[in-house]
N, C-alpha and C. Protein backbone atom coordinates (compact mmCIF):
# COMPACT_ATOMS: atom_id res chain seq x y z
N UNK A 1 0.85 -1.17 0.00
CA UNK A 1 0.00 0.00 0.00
C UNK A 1 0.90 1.24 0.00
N UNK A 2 0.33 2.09 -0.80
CA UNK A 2 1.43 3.45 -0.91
C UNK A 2 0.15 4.73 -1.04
N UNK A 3 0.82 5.62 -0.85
CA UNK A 3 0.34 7.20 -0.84
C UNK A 3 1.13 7.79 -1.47
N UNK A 4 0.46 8.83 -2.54
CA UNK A 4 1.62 9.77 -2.97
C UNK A 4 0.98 10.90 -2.18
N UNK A 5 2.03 11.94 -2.07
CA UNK A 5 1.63 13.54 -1.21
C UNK A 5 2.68 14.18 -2.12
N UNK A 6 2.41 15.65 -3.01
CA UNK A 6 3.41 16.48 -3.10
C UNK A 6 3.66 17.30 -1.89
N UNK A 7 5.14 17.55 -2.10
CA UNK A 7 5.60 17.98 -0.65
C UNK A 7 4.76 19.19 0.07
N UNK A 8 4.47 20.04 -0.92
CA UNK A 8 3.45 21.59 -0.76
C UNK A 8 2.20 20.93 0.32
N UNK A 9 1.88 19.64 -0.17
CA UNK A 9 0.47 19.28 0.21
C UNK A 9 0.81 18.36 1.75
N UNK A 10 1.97 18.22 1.85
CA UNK A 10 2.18 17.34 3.77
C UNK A 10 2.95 18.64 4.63
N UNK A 11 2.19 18.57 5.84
CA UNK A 11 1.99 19.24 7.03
C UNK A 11 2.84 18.43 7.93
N UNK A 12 3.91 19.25 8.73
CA UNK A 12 4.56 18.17 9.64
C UNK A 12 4.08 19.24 10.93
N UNK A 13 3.93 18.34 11.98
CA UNK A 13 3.61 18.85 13.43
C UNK A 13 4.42 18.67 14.33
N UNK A 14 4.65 19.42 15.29
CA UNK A 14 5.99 19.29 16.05
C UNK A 14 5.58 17.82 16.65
N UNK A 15 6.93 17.36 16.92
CA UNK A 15 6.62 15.72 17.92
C UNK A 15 7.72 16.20 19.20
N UNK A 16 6.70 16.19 20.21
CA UNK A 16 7.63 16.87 21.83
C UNK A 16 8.14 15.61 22.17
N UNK A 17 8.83 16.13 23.25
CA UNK A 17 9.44 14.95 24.59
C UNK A 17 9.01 15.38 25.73
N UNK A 18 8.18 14.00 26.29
CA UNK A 18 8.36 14.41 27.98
C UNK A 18 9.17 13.84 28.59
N UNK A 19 9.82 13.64 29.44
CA UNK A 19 10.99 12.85 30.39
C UNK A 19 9.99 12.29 31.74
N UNK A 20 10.59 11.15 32.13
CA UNK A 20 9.98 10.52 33.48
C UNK A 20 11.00 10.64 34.37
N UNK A 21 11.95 11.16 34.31
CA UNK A 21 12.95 11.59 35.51
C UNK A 21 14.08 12.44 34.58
N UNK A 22 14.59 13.20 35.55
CA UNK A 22 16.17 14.23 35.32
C UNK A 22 17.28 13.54 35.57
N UNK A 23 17.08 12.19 35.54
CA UNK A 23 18.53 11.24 35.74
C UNK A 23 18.93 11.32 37.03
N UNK A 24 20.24 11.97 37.17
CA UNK A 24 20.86 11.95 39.00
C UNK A 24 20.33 13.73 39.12
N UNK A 25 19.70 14.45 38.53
CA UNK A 25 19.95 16.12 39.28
C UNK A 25 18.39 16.54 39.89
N UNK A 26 19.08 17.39 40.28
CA UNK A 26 17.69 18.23 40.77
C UNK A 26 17.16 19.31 39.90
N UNK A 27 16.16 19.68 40.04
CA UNK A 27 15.45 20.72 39.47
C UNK A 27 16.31 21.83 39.19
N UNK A 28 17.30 22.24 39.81
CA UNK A 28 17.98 23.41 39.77
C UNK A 28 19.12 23.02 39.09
N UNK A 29 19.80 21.96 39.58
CA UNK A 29 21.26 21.47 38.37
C UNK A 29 20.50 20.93 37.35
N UNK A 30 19.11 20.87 36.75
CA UNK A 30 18.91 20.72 35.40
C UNK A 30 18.67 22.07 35.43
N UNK A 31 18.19 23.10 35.25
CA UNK A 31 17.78 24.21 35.31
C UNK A 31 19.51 24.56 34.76
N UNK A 32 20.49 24.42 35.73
CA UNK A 32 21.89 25.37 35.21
C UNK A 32 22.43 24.26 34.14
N UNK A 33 22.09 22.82 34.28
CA UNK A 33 22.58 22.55 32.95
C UNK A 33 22.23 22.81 31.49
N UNK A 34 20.73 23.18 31.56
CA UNK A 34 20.32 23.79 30.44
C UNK A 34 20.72 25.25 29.94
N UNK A 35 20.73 26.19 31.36
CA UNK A 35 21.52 27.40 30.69
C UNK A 35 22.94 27.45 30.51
N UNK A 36 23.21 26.21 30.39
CA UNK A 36 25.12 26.68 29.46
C UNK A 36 24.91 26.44 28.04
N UNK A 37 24.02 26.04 27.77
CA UNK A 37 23.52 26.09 25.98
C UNK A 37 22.55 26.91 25.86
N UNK A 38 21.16 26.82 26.40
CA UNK A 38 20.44 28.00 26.06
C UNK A 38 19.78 28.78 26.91
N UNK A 39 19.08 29.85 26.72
CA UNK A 39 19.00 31.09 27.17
C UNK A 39 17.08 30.53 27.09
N UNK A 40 17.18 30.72 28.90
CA UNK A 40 15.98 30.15 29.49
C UNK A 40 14.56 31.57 30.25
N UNK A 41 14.43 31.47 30.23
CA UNK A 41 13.35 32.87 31.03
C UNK A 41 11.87 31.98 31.23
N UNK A 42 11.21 32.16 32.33
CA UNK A 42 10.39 32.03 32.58
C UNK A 42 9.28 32.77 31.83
N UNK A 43 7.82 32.08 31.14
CA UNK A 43 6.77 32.43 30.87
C UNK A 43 5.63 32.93 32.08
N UNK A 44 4.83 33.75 31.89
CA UNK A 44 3.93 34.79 32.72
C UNK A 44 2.84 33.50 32.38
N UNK A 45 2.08 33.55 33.72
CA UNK A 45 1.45 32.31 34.00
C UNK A 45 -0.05 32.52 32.82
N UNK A 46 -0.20 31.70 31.70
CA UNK A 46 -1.19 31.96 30.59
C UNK A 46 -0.60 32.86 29.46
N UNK A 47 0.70 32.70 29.72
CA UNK A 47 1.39 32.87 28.52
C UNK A 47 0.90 31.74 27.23
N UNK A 48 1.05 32.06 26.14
CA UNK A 48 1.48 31.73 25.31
C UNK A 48 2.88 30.71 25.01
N UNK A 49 2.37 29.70 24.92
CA UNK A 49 3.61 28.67 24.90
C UNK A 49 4.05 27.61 23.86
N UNK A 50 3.27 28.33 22.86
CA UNK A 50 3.51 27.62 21.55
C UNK A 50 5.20 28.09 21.07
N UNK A 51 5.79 26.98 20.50
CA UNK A 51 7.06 27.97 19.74
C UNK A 51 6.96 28.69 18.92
N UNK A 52 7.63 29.27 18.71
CA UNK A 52 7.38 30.07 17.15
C UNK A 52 8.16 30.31 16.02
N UNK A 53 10.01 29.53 16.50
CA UNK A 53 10.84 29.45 16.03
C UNK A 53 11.74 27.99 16.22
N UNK A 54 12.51 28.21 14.86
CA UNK A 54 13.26 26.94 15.22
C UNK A 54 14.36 27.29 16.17
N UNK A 55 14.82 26.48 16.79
CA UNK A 55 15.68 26.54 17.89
C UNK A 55 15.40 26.95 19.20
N UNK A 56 13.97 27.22 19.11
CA UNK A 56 13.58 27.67 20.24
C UNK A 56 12.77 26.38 20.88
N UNK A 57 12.40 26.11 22.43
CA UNK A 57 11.50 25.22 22.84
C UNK A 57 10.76 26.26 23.55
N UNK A 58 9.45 25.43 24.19
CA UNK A 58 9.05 25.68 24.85
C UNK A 58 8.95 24.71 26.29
N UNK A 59 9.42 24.53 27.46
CA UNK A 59 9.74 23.72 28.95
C UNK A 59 8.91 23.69 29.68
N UNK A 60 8.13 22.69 30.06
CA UNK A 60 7.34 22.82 31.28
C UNK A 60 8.16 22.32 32.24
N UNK A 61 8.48 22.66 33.25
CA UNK A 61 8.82 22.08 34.76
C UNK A 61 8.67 22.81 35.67
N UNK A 62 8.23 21.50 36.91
CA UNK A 62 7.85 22.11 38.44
C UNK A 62 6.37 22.69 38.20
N UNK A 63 5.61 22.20 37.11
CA UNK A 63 4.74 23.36 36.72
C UNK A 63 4.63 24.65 36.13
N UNK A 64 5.62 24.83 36.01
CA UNK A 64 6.01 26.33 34.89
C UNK A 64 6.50 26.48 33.89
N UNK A 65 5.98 26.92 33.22
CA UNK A 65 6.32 27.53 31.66
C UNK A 65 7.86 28.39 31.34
N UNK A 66 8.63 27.48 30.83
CA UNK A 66 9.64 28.77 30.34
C UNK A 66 9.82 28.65 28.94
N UNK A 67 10.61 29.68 28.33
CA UNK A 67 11.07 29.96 26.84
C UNK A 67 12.18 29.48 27.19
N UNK A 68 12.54 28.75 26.03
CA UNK A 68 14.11 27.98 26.01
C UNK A 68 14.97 28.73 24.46
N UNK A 69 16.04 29.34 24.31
CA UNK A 69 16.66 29.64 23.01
C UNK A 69 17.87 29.02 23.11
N UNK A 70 17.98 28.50 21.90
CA UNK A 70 19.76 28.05 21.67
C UNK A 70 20.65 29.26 21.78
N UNK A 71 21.78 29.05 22.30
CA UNK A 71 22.50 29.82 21.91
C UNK A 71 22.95 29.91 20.86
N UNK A 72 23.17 31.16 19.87
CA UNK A 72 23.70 30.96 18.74
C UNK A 72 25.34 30.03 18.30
N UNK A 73 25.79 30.12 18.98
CA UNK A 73 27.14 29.74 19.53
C UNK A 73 27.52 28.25 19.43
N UNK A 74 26.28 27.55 20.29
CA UNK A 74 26.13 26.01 20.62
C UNK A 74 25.13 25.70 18.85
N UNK A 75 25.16 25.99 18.21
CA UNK A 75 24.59 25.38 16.96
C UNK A 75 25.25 25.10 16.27
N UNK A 76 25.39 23.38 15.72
CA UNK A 76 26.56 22.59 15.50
C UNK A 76 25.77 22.84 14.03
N UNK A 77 26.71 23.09 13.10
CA UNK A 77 26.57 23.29 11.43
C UNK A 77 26.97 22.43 10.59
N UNK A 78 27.09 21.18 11.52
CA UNK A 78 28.05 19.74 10.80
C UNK A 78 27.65 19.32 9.46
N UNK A 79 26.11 19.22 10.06
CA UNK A 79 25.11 17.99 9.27
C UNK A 79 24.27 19.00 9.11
N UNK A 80 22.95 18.51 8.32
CA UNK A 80 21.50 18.34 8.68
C UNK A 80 20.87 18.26 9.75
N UNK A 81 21.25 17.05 10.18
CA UNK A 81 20.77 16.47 11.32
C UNK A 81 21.10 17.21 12.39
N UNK A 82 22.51 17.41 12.51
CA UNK A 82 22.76 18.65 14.04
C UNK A 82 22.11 19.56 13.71
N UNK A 83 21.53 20.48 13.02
CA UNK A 83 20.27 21.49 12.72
C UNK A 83 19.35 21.37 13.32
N UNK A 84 18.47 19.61 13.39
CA UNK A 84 16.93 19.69 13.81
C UNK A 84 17.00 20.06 14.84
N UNK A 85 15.74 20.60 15.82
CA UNK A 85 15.49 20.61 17.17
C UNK A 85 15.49 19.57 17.44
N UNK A 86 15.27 18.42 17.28
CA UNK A 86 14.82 17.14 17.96
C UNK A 86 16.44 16.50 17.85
N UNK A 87 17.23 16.59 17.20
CA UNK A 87 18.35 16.10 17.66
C UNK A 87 19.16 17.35 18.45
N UNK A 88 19.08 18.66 18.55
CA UNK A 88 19.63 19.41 19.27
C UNK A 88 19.17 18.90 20.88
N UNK A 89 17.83 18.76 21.11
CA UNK A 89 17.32 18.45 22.06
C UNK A 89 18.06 17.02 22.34
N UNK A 90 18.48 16.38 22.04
CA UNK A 90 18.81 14.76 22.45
C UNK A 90 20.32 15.39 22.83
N UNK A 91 21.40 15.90 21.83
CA UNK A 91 22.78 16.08 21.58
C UNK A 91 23.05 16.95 22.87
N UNK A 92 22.26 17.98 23.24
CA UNK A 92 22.46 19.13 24.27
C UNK A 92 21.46 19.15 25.30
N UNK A 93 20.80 18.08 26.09
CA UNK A 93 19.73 17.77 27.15
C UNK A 93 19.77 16.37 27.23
N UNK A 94 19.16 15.62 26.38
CA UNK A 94 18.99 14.25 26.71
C UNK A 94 19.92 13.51 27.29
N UNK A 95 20.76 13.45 26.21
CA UNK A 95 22.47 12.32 26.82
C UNK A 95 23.17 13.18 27.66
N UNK A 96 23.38 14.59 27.57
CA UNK A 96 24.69 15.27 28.87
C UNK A 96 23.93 15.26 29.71
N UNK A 97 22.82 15.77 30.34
CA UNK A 97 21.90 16.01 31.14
C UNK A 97 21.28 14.64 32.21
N UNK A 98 20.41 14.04 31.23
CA UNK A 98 19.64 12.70 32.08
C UNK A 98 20.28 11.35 31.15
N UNK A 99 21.67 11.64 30.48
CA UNK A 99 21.86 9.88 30.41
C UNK A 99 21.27 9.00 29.67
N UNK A 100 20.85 9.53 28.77
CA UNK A 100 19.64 9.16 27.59
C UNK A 100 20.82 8.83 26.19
N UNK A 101 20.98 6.95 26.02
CA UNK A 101 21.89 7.44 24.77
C UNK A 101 21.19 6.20 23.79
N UNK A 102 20.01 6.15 24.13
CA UNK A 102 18.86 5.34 23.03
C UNK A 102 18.10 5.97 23.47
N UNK A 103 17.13 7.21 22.62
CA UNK A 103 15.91 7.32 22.80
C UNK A 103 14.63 6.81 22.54
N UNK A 104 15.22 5.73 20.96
CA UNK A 104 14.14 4.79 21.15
C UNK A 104 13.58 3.77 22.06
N UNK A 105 14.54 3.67 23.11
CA UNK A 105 14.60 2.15 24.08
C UNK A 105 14.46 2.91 25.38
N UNK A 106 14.98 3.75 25.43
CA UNK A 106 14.97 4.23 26.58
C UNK A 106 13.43 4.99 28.14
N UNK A 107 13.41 4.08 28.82
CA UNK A 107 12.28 4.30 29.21
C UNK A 107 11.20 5.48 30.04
N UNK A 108 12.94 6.44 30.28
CA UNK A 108 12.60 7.64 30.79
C UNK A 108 11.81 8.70 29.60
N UNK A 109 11.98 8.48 28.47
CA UNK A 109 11.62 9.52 27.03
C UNK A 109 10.31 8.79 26.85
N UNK A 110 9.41 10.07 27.12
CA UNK A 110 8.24 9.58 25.76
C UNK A 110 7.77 10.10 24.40
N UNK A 111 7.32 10.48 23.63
CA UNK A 111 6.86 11.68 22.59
C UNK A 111 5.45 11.76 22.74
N UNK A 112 5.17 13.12 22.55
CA UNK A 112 3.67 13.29 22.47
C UNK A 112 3.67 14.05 20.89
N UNK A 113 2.59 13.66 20.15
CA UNK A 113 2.57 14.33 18.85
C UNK A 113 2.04 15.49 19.02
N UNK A 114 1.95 16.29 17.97
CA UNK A 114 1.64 17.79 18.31
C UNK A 114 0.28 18.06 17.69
N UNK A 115 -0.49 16.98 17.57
CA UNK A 115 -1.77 16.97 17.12
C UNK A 115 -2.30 16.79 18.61
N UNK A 116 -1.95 16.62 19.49
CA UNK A 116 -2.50 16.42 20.96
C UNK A 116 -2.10 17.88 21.61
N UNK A 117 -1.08 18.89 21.58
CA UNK A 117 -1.95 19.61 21.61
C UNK A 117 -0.71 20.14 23.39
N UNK A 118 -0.52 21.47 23.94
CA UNK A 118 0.47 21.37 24.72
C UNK A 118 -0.48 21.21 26.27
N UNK A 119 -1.46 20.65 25.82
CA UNK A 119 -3.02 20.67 27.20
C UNK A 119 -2.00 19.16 27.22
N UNK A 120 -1.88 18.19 26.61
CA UNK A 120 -1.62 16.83 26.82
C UNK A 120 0.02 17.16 27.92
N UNK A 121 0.94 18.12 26.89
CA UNK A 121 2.35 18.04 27.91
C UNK A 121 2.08 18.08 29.22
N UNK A 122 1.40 19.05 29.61
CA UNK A 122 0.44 19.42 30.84
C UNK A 122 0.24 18.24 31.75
N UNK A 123 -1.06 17.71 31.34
CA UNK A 123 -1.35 16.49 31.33
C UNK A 123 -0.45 15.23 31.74
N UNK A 124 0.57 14.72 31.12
CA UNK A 124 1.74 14.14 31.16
C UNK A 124 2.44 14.48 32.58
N UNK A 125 2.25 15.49 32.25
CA UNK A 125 3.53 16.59 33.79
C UNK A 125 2.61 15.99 35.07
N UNK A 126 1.29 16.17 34.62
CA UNK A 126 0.41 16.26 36.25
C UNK A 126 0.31 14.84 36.39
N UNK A 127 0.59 13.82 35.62
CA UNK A 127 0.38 11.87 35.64
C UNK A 127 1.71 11.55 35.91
N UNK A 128 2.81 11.30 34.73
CA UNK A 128 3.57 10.22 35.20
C UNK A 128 5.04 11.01 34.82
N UNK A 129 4.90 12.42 34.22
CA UNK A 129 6.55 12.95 34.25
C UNK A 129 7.07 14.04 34.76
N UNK A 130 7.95 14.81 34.79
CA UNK A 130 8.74 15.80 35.24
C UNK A 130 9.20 17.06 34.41
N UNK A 131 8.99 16.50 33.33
CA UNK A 131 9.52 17.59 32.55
C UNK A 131 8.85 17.43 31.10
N UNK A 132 8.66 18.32 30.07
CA UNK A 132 8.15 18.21 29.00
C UNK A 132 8.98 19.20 28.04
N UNK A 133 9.19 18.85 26.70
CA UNK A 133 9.66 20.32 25.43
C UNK A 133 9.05 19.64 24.58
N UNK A 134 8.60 21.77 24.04
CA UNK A 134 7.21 21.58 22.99
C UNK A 134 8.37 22.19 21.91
N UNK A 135 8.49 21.68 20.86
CA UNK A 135 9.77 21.73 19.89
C UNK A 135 8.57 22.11 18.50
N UNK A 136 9.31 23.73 17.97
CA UNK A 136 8.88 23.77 16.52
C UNK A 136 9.08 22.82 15.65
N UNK A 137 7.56 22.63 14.37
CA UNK A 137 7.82 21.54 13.84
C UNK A 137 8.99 21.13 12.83
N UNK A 138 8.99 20.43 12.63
CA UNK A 138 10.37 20.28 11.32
C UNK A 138 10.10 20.70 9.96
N UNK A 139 10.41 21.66 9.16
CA UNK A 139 9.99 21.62 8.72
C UNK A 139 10.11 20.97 7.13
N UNK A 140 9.54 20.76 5.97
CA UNK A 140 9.94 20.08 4.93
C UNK A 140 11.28 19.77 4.43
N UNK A 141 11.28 21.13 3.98
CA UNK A 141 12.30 21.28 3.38
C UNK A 141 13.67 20.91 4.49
N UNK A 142 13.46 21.00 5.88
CA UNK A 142 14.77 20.47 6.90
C UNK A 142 14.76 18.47 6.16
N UNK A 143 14.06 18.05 6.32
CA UNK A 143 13.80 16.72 5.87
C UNK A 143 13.95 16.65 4.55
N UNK A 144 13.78 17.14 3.33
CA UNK A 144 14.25 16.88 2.13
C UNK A 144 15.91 17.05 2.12
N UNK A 145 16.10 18.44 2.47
CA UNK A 145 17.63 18.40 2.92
C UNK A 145 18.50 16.74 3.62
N UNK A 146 18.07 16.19 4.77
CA UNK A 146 18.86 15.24 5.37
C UNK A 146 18.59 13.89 3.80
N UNK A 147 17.51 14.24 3.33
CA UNK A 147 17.33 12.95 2.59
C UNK A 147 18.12 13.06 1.20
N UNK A 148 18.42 14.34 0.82
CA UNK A 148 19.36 14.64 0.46
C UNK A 148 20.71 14.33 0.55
N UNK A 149 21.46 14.72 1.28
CA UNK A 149 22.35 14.14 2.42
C UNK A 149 22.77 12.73 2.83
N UNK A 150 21.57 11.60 1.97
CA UNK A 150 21.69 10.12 1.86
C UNK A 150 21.88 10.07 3.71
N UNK A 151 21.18 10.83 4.75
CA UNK A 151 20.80 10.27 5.89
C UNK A 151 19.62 10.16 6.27
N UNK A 152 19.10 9.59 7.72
CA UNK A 152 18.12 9.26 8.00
C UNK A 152 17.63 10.36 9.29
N UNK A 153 16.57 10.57 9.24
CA UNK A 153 16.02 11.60 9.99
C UNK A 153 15.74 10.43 11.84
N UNK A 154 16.52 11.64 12.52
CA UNK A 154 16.33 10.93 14.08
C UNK A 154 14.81 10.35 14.44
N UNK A 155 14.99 9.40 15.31
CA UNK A 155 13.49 9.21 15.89
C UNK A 155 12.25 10.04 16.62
N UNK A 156 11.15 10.26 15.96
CA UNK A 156 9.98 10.72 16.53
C UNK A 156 10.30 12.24 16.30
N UNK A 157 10.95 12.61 14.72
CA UNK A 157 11.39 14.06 14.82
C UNK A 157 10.32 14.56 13.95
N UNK A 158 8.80 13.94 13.59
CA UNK A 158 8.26 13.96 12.56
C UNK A 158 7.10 13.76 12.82
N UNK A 159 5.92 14.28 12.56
CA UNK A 159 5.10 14.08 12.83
C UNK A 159 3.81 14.58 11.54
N UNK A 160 3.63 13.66 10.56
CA UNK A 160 3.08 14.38 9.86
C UNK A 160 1.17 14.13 9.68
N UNK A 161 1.02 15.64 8.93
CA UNK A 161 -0.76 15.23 8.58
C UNK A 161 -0.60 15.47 7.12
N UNK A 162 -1.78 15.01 6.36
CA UNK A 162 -2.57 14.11 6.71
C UNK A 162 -1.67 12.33 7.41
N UNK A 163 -2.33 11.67 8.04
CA UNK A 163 -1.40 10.55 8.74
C UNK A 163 -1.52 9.38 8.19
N UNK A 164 -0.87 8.68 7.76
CA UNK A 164 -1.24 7.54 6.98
C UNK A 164 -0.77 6.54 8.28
N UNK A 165 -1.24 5.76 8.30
CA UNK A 165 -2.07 4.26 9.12
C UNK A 165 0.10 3.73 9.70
N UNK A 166 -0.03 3.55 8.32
CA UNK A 166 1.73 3.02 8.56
C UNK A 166 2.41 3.51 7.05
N UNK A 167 3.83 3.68 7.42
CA UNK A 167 4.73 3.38 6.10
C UNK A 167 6.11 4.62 6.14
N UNK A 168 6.83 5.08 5.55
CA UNK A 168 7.86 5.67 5.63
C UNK A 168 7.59 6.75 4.21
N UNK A 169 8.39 7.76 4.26
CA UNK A 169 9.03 9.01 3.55
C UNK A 169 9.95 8.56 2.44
N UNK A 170 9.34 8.87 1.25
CA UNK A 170 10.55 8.71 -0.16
C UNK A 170 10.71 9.72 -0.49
N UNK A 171 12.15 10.20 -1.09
CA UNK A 171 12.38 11.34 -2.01
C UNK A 171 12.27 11.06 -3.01
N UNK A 172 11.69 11.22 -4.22
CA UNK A 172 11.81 11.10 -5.47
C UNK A 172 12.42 12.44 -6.09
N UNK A 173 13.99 11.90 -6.41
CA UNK A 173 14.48 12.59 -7.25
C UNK A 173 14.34 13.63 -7.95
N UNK A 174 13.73 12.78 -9.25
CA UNK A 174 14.11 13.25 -10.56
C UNK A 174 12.70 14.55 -10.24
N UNK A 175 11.55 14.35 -9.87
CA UNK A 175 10.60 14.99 -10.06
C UNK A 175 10.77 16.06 -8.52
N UNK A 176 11.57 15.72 -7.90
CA UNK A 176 11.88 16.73 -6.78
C UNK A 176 10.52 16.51 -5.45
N UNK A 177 9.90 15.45 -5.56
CA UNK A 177 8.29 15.78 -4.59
C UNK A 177 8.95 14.51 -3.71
N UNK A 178 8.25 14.46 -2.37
CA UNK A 178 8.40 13.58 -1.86
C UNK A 178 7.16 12.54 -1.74
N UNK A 179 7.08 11.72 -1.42
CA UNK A 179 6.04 10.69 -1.12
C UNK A 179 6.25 10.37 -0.07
């Protein structure tokens, strides 16, 4: 079974992370381990907490809202892939931070898709985790680029509509569209 989509016509939605623990730290040594890469400020309570940029997150912890920015500085220009948020988020939080060096296996990471919405991160925070990031989505053209690149896009960095049931992302070449 296959789908074609021209690329104009697929919608990708951010895909977050919540965490079920901070590894060995506390609230505050994650708090300063995150500001040696990015530039953190607390959100005004009914803020607005959607992202609105790449490189930016949005953090729930302890119950509060903050704005998260990369530093310009810490943005690795290697690859593709060091570009996405969702591997910035793994490369500079996940593994230095809580010890995370499979996020597919690993049982502290979950993803919430961004068709659920940042009421669910919420949600998540008040049930079974500690921390949540609401990550701008990826967008196309970041993913035609890596596929470009003859690599493979990290796990759960993708989230697209319309949603097909099961199956994977082709580039087709010659005609430039993806499927």
């Amino acid at each position: 079974m296959s789908i074609l989509y021209p690329a104009d016509n697929l919608y990708i939605l951010d895909y977050n992370r919540v965490l079920k623990s901070l590894g060995d730290n506390t609230v505050d040594q994650f708090m300063a381990g995150l500001k040696k890469n990015f530039t953190v400020k607390p959100l005004a309570k009914g803020a607005d907490t959607t992202v609105k940029a790449k490189h930016q997150f949005s953090l729930l912890l302890d119950k509060k809202w903050y704005s998260m920015i990369l530093k310009p500085s810490k943005l690795d220009k290697s690859s593709p892939i060091s570009q996405l948020d969702s591997q910035i988020l793994t490369d500079l939080i996940l593994t230095p931070l809580v010890g995370v060096t499979d996020i597919k296996k690993d049982p502290r990471v979950d993803f919430v898709g961004g068709i659920r919405g940042h009421k669910e991160l919420v949600k998540r925070c008040n049930e079974d985790c500690v921390v949540a990031f609401a990550m701008y989505p990826t967008k196309i053209e970041e993913l035609i680029s890596v596929a470009d690149a003859n690599l493979i896009m990290p796990p759960k960095s993708t989230w697209f509509e319309p949603k097909p049931r099961s199956g994977f992302v082709v580039r087709c070449w010659k005609s430039g569209l993806t499927a």
